[in-house]
N, C-alpha and C. Protein backbone atom coordinates (compact mmCIF):
# COMPACT_ATOMS: atom_id res chain seq x y z
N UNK A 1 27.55 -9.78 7.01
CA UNK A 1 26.21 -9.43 6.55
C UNK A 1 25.18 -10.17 7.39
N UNK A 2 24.14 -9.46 8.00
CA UNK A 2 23.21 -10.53 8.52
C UNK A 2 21.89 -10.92 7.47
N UNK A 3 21.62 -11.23 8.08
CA UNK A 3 20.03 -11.89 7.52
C UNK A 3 18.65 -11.57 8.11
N UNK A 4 18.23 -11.46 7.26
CA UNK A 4 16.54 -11.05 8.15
C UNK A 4 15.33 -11.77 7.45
N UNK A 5 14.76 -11.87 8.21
CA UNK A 5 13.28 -12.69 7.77
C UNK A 5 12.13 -11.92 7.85
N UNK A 6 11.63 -11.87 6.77
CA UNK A 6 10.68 -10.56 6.50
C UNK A 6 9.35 -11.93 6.26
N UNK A 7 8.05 -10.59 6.56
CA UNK A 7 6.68 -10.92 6.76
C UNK A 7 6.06 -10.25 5.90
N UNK A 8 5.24 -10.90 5.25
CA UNK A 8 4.48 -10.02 4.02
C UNK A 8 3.02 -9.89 4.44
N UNK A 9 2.37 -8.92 4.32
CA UNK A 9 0.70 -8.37 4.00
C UNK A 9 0.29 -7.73 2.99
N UNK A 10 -0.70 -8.10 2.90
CA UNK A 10 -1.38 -7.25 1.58
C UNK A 10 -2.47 -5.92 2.31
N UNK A 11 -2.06 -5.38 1.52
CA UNK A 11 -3.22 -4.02 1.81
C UNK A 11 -3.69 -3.59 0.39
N UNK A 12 -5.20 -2.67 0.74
CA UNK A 12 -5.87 -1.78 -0.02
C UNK A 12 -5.70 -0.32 0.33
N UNK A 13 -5.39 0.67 -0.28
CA UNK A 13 -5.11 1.93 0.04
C UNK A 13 -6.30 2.25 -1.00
N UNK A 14 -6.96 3.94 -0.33
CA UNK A 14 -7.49 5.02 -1.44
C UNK A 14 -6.96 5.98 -1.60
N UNK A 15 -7.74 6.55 -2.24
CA UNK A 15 -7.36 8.08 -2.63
C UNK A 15 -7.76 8.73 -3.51
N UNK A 16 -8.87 10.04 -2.92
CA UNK A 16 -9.62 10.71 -4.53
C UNK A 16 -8.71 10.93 -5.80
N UNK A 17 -7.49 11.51 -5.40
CA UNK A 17 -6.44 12.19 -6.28
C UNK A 17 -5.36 11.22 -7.17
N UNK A 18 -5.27 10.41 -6.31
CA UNK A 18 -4.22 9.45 -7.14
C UNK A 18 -3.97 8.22 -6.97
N UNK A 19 -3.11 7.51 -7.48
CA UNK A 19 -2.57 6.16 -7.24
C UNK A 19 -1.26 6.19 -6.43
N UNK A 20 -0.30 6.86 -6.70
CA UNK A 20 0.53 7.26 -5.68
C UNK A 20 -0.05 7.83 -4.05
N UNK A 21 -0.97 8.49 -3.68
CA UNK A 21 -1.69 8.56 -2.40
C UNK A 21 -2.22 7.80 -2.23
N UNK A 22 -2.79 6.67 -3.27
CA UNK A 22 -3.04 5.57 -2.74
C UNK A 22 -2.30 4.88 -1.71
N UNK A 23 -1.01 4.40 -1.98
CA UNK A 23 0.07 3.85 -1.43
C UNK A 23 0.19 4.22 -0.81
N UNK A 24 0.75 5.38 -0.77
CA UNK A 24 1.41 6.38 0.69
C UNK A 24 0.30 6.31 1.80
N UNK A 25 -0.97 6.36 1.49
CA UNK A 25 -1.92 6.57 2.57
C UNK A 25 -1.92 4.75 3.14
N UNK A 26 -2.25 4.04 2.11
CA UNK A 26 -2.28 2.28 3.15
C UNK A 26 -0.88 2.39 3.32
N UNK A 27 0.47 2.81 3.27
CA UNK A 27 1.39 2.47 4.34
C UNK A 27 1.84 3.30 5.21
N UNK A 28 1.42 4.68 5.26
CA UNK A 28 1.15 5.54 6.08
C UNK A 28 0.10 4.80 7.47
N UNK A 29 -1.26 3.99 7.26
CA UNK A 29 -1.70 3.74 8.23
C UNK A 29 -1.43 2.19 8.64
N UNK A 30 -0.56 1.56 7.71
CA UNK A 30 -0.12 0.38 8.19
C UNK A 30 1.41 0.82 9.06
N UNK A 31 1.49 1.69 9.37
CA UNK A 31 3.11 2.37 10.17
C UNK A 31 2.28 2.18 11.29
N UNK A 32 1.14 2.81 11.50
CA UNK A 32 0.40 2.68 12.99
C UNK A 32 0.93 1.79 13.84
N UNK A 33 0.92 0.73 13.30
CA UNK A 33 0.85 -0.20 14.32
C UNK A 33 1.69 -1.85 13.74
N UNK A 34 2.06 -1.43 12.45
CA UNK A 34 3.36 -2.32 11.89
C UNK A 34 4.51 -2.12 12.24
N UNK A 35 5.52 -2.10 13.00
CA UNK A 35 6.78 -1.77 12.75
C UNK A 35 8.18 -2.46 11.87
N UNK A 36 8.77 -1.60 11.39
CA UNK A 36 9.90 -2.09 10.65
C UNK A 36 9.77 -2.54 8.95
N UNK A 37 8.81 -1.81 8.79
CA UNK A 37 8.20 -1.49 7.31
C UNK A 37 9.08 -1.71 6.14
N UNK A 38 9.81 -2.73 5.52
CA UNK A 38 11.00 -2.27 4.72
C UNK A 38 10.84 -2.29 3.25
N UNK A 39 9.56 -2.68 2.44
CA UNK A 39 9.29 -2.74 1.43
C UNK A 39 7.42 -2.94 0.68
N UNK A 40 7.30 -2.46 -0.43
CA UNK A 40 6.22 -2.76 -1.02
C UNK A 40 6.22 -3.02 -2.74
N UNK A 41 5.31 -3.82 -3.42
CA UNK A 41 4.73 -4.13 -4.23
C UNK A 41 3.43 -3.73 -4.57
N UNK A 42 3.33 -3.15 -5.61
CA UNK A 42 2.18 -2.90 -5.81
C UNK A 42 1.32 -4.12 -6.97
N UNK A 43 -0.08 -4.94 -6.48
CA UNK A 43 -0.27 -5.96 -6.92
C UNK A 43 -1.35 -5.44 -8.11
N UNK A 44 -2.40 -4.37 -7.66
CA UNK A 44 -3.48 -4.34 -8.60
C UNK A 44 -3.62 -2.89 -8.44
N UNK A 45 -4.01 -2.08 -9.48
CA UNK A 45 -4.75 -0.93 -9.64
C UNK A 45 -6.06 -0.37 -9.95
N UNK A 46 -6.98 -0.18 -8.86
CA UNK A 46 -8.16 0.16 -9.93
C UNK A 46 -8.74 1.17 -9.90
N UNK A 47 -9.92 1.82 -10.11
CA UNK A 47 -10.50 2.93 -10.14
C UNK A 47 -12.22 3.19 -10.26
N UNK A 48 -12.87 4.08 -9.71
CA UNK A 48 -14.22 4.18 -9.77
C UNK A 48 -13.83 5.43 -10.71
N UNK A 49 -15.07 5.43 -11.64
CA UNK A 49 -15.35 5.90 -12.56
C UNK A 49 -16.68 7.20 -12.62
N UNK A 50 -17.23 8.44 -12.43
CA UNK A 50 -18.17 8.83 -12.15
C UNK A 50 -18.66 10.18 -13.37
N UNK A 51 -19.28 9.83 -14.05
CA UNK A 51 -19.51 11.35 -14.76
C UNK A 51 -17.95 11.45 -15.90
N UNK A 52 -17.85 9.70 -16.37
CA UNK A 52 -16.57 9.98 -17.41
C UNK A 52 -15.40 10.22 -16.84
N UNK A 53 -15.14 10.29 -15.42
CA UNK A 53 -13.96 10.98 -15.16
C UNK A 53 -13.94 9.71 -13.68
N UNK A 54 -12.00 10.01 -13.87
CA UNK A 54 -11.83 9.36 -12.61
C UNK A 54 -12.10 10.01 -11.06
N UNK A 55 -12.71 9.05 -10.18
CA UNK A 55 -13.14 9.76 -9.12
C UNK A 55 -12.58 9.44 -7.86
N UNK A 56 -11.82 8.18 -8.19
CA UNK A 56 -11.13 7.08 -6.91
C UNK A 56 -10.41 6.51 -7.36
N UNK A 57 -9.10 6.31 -6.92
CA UNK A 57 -7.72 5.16 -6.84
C UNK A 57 -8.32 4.09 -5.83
N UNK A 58 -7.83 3.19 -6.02
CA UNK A 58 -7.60 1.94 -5.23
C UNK A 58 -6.48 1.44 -5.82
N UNK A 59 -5.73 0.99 -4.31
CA UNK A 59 -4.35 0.20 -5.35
C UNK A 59 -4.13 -1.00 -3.92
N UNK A 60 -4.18 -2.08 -3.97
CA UNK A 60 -3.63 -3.59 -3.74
C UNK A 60 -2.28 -3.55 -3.59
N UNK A 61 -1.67 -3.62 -2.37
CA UNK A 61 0.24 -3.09 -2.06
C UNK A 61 0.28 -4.88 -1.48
N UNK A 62 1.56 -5.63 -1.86
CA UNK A 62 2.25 -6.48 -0.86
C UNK A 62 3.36 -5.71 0.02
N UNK A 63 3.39 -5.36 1.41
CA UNK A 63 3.96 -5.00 2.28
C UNK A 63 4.94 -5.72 2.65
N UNK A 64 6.08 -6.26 2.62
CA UNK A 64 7.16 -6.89 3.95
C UNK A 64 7.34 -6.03 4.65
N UNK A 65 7.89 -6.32 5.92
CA UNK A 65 8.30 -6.11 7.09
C UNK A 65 9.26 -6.83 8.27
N UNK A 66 10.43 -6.73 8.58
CA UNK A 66 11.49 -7.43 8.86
C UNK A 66 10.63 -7.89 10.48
N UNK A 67 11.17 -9.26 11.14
CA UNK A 67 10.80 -9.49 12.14
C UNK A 67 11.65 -9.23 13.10
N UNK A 68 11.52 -9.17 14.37
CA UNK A 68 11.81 -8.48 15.35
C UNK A 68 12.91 -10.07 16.27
């Protein structure tokens, strides 16, 4: 079995539609230019509010990523 040493970041993702596109979209653009992506946490959830209704996700991800 080997071993790996992973690196953690935090990100903010949006998304009009959801909390799940939240995510997918901040690690969708943390792939850009992160490689070796192997896990997330999601730390906080929040939301803008407009006319009673939800109008925006925001969601707070901890990212690891194995080192090279």
């Amino acid at each position: 079995m080997s071993t790996h040493i992973y690196k953690h970041i935090e990100l903010t993702g949006s998304s009009p539609s959801s909390s799940d596109e939240a995510v997918k979209n901040a690690i969708a653009k943390a792939s850009e230019s992160v490689r070796n992506i192997q896990w997330f946490e999601v730390l906080e959830t929040r939301g803008h509010v407009k006319d009673g209704k939800v109008a925006h996700w925001q969601v707070t991800l901890k990212v690891g990523f194995t080192l090279e």
